[in-house]
Protein backbone atom coordinates (compact mmCIF):
# COMPACT_ATOMS: atom_id res chain seq x y z
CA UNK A 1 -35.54 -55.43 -30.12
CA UNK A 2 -34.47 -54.21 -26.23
CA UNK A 3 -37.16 -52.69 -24.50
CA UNK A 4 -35.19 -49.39 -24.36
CA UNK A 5 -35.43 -49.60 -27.98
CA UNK A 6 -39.00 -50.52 -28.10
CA UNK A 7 -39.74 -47.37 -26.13
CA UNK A 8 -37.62 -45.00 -28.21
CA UNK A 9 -39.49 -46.13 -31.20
CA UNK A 10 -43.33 -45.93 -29.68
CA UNK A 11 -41.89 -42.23 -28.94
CA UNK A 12 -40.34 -42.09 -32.09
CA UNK A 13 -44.02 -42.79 -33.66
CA UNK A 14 -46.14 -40.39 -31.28
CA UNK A 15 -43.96 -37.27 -32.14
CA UNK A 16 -42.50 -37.03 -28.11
CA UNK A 17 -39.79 -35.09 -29.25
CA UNK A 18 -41.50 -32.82 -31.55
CA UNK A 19 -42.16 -29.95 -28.74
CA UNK A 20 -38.18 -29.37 -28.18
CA UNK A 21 -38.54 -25.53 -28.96
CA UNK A 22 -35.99 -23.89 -30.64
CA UNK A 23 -33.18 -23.13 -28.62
CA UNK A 24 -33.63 -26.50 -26.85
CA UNK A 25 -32.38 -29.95 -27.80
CA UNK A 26 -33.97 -33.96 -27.01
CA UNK A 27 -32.47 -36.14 -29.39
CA UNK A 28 -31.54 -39.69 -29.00
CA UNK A 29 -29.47 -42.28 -30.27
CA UNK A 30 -30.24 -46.20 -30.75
CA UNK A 31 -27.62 -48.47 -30.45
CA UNK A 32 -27.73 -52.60 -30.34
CA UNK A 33 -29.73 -52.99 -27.19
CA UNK A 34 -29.05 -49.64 -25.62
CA UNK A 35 -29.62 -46.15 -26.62
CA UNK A 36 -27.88 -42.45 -25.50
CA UNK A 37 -29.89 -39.65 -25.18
CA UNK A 38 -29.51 -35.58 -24.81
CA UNK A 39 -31.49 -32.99 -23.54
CA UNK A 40 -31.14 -28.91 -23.13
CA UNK A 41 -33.51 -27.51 -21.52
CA UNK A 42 -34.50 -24.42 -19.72
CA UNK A 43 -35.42 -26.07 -16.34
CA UNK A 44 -37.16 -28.66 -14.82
CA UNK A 45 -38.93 -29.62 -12.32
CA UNK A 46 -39.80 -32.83 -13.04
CA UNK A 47 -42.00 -35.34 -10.39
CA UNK A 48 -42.61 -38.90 -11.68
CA UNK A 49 -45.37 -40.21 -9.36
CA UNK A 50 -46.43 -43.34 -8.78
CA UNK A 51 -49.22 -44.03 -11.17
CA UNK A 52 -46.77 -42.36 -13.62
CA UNK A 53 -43.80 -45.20 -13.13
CA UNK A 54 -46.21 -47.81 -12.87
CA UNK A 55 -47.00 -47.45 -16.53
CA UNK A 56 -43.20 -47.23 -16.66
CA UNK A 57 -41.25 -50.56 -17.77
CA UNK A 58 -39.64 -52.36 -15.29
CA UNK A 59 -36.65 -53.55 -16.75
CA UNK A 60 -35.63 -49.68 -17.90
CA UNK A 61 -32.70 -47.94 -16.54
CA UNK A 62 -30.66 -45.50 -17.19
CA UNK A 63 -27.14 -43.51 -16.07
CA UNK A 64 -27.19 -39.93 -16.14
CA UNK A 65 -24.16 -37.21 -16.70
CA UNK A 66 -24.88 -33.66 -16.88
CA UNK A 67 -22.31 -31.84 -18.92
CA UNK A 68 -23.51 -28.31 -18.45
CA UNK A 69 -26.08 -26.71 -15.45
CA UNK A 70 -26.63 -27.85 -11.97
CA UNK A 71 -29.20 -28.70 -9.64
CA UNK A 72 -29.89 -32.29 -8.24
CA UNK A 73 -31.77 -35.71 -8.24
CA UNK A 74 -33.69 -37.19 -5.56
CA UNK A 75 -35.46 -40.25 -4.29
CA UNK A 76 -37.11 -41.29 -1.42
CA UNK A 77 -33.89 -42.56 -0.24
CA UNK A 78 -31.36 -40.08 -1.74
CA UNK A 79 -30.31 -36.72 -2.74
CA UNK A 80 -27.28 -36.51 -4.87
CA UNK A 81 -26.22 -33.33 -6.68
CA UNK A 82 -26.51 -33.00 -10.41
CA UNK A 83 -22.76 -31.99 -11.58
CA UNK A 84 -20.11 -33.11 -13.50
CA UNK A 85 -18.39 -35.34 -11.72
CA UNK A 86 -21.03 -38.38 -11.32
CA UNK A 87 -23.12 -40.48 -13.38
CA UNK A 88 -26.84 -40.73 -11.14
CA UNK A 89 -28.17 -44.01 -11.93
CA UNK A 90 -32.35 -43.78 -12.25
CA UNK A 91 -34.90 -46.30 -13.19
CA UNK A 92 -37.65 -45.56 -15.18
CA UNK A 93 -40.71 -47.50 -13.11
CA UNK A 94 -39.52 -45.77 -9.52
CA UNK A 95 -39.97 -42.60 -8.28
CA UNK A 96 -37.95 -39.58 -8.06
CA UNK A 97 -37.27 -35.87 -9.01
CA UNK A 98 -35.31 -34.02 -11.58
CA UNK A 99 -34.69 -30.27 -9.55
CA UNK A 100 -33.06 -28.93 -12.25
CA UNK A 101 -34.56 -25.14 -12.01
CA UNK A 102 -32.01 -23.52 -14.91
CA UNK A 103 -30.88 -24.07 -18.02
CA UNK A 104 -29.08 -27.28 -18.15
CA UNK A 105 -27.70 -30.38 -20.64
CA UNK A 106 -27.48 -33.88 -19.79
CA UNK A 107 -26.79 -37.17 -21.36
CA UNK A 108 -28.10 -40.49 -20.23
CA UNK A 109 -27.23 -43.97 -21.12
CA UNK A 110 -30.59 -45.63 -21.88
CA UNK A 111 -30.20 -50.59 -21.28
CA UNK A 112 -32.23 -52.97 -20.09
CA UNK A 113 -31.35 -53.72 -16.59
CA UNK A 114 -31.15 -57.18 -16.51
CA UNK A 115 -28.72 -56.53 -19.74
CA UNK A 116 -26.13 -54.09 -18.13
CA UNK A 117 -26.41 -56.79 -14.97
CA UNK A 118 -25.51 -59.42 -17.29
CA UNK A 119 -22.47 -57.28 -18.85
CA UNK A 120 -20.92 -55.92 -15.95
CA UNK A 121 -21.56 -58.39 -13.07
CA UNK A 122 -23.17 -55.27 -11.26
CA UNK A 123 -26.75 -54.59 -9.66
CA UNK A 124 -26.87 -50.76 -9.33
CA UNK A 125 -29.49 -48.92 -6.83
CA UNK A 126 -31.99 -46.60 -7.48
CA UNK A 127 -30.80 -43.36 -6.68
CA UNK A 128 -27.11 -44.48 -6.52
CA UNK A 129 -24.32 -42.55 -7.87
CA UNK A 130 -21.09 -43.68 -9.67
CA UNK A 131 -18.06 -41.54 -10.55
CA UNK A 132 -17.48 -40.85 -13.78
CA UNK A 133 -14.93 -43.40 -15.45
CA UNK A 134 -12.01 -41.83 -17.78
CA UNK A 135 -13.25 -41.70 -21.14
CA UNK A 136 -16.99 -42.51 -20.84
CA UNK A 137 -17.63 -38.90 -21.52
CA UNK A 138 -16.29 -39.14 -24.53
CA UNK A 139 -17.76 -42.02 -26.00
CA UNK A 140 -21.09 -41.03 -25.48
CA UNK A 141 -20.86 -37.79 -27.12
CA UNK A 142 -19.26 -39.46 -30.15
CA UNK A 143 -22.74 -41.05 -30.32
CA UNK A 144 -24.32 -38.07 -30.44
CA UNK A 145 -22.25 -36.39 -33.22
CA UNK A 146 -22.01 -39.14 -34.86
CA UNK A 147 -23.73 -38.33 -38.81
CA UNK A 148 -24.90 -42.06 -38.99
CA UNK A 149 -23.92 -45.17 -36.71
CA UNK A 150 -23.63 -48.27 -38.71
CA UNK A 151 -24.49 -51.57 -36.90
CA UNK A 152 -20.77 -52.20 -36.67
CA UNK A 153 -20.26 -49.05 -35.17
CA UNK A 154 -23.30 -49.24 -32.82
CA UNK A 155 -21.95 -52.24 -31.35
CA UNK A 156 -18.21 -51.44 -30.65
CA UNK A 157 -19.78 -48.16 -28.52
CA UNK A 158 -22.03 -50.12 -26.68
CA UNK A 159 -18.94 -52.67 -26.18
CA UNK A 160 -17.15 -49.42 -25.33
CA UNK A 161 -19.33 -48.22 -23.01
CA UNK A 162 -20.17 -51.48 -21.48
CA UNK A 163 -16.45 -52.22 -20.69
CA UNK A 164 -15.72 -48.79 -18.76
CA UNK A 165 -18.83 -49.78 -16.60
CA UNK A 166 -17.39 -52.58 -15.59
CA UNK A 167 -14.42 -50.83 -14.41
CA UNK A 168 -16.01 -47.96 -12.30
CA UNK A 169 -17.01 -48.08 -8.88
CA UNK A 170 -19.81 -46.77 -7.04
CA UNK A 171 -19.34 -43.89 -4.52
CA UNK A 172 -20.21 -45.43 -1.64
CA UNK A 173 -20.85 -49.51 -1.33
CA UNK A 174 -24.02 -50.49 -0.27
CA UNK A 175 -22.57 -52.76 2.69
CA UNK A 176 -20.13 -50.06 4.15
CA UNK A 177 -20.07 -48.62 7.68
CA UNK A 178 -20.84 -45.15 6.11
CA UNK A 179 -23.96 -46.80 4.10
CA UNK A 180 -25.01 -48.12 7.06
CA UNK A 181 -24.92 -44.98 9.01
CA UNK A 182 -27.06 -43.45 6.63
CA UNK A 183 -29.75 -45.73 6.61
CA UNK A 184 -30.00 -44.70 10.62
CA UNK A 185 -30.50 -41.72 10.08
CA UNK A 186 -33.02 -42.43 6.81
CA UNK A 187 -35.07 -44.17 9.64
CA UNK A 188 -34.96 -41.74 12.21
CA UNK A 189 -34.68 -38.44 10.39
CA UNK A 190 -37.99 -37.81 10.98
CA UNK A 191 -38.07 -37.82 14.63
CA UNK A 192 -36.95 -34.15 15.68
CA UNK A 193 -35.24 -35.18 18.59
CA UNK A 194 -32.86 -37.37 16.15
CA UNK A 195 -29.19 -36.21 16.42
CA UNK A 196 -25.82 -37.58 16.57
CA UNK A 197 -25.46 -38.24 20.32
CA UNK A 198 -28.99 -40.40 19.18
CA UNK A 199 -26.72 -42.33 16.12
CA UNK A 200 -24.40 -43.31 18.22
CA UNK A 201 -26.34 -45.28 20.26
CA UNK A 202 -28.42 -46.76 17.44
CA UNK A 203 -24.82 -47.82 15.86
CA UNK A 204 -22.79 -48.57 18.47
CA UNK A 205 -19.83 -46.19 17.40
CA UNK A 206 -18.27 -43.64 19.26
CA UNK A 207 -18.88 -39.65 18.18
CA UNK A 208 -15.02 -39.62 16.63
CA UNK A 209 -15.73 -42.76 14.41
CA UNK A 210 -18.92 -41.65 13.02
CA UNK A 211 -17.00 -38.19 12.19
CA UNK A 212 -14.28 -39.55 10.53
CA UNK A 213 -16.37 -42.10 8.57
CA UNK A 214 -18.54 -39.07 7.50
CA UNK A 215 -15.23 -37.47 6.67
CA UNK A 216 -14.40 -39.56 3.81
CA UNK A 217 -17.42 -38.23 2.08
CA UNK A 218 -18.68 -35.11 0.99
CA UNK A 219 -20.82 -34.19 3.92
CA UNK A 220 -20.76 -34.16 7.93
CA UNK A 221 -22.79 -36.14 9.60
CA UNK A 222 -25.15 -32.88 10.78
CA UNK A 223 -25.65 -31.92 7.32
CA UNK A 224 -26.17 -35.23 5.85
CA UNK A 225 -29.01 -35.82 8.73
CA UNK A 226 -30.34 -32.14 7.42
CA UNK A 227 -30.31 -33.19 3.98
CA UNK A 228 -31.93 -36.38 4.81
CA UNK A 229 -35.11 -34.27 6.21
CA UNK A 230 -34.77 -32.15 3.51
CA UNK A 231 -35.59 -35.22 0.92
CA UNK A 232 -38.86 -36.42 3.11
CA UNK A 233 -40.01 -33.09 3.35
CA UNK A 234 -39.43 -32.31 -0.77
CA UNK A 235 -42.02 -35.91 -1.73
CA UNK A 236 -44.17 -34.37 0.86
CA UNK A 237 -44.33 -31.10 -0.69
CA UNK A 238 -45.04 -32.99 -4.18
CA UNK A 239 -47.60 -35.81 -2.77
CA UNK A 240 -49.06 -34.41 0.37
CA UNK A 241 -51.65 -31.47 1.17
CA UNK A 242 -50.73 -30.48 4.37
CA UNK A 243 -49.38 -27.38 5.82
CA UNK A 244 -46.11 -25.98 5.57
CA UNK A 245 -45.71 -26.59 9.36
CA UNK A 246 -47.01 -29.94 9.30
CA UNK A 247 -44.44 -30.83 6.70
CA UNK A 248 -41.86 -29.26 8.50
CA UNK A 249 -42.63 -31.07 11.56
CA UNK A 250 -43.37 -34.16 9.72
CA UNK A 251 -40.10 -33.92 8.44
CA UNK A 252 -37.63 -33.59 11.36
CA UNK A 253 -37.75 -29.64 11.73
CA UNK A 254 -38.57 -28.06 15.06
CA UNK A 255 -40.28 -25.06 13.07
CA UNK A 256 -41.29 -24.08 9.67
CA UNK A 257 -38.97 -20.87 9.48
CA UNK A 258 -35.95 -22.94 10.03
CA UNK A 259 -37.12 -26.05 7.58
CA UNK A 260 -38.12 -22.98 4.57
CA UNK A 261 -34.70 -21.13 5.05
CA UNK A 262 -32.83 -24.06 4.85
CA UNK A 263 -34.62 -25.59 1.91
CA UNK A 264 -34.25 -22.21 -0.27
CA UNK A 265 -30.77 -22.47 0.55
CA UNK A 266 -30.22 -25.93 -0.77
CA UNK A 267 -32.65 -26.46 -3.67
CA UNK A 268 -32.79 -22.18 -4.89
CA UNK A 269 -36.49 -22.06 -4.40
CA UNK A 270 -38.77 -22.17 -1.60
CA UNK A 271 -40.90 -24.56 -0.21
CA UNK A 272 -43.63 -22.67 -1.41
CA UNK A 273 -42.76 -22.26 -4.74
CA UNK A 274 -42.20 -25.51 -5.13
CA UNK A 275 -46.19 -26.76 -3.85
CA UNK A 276 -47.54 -24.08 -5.95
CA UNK A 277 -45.31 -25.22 -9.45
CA UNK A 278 -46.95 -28.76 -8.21
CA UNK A 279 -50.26 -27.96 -7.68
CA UNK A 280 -51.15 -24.89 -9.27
């Protein structure tokens, strides 16, 4: 038995899904060595700390889609919108946040990592996001309305799905000028005096190059450096105890009015509202 499978049954056995209210949905669905899952919810907020993914399993991942809501993931190293149009690739032992504040449905492909690495030839990152290939939508909701799988079955969907990985490509390659861009700024985000004068001479590129590069993507280079601050300040919010202010600061932001009206803006709730749902 996979360890996704494994897992699925312990929670199976302790009654995890016995809470789903009515109204709401958490199902899943075991395949050979993989599983696909569903949940409607309300909302979440969800944090998963670091004691909380070190009793995680290492060798868990798993490729998210939601199909109805919005809101968005984050890591340390990433923010990347929760829509329709991308498949956000988490693993279960690192940390990150669901910001998913209204009602919303997603499904996730559950594998061992090592597995889908063996399979596809690809090592995904934590964090990163793929676009959707034709078709996968499909199969996995044919999973989940599925009466009964059969082992026959089970197999040619996880073949299924397995082959239309191998076909899709991430968003952005983790060795491209535009990656490397924005792990400058991931470094130097913090420092409020960071701007794009600043990249420049930490890359080497002129102004227009940077621009154009950023161009190609869903995001300037201004807003992706805002964003970036935005993500350090959000884990501080959730791990530290400090002030507003400080976190601002902390975070890149020359003031805490500026830092709180842009957050609300982005993520629908306030900074505030966010470190009381945390530690309240």
């Amino acid at each position: 038995m996979s360890i996704v499978l494994d897992l699925y049954s312990q929670l199976l056995h302790q009654g995890f899904y016995d809470h789903v209210s009515d109204g709401e949905l958490h199902n899943e669905v075991p395949l050979i060595s993989s599983s696909i899952s569903q949940v409607k919810l309300d909302g979440i907020i969800y944090h998963r700390t670091a004691q909380t993914a070190a009793m995680m399993p290492e060798n868990y991942g798993s490729l998210i889609l939601i199909t109805e809501g919005n809101g968005w993931w984050l890591t340390e190293q990433s923010l990347q919108r929760a829509d329709l149009t991308k498949l956000i690739y988490l693993e279960a032992n690192q940390k990150h946040v669901f910001h998913l504040p209204t009602q919303y449905h997603a499904v996730s492909f559950n594998f061992p990592i090592n597995w889908l690495v063996s399979r596809t030839g690809k090592r995904l990152l934590h964090g990163q996001a793929l676009t959707i290939p034709s078709g996968l939508t499909t199969l996995l909701k044919s999973a989940l309305t599925a009466a009964t799988l059969n082992l026959t079955a089970a197999k040619w969907l996880e073949d299924e799905i397995v082959l239309h990985l191998s076909a899709c490509q991430p968003t952005q390659l983790p060795t491209s000028p535009l990656a490397e861009l924005k792990r400058l700024i991931s470094t130097h985000a913090s420092d409020e005096a960071f701007c794009i004068d600043m990249l420049c001479e930490h890359s080497g590129w002129s102004k227009r190059y940077i621009h154009k590069l950023f161009a190609a993507s869903d995001l300037s280079a201004s807003e992706y450096l805002i964003r970036t601050r935005l993500t350090h300040a959000y884990f501080e919010l959730l791990n530290s105890s400090a002030s507003l202010n400080q976190i601002a600061i902390d975070s890149g932001f020359k003031n805490q009015a500026h830092f709180s009206r842009r957050f609300k803006h982005l993520f629908s709730l306030s900074p505030k509202q966010i470190s009381q749902r945390v530690h309240s």
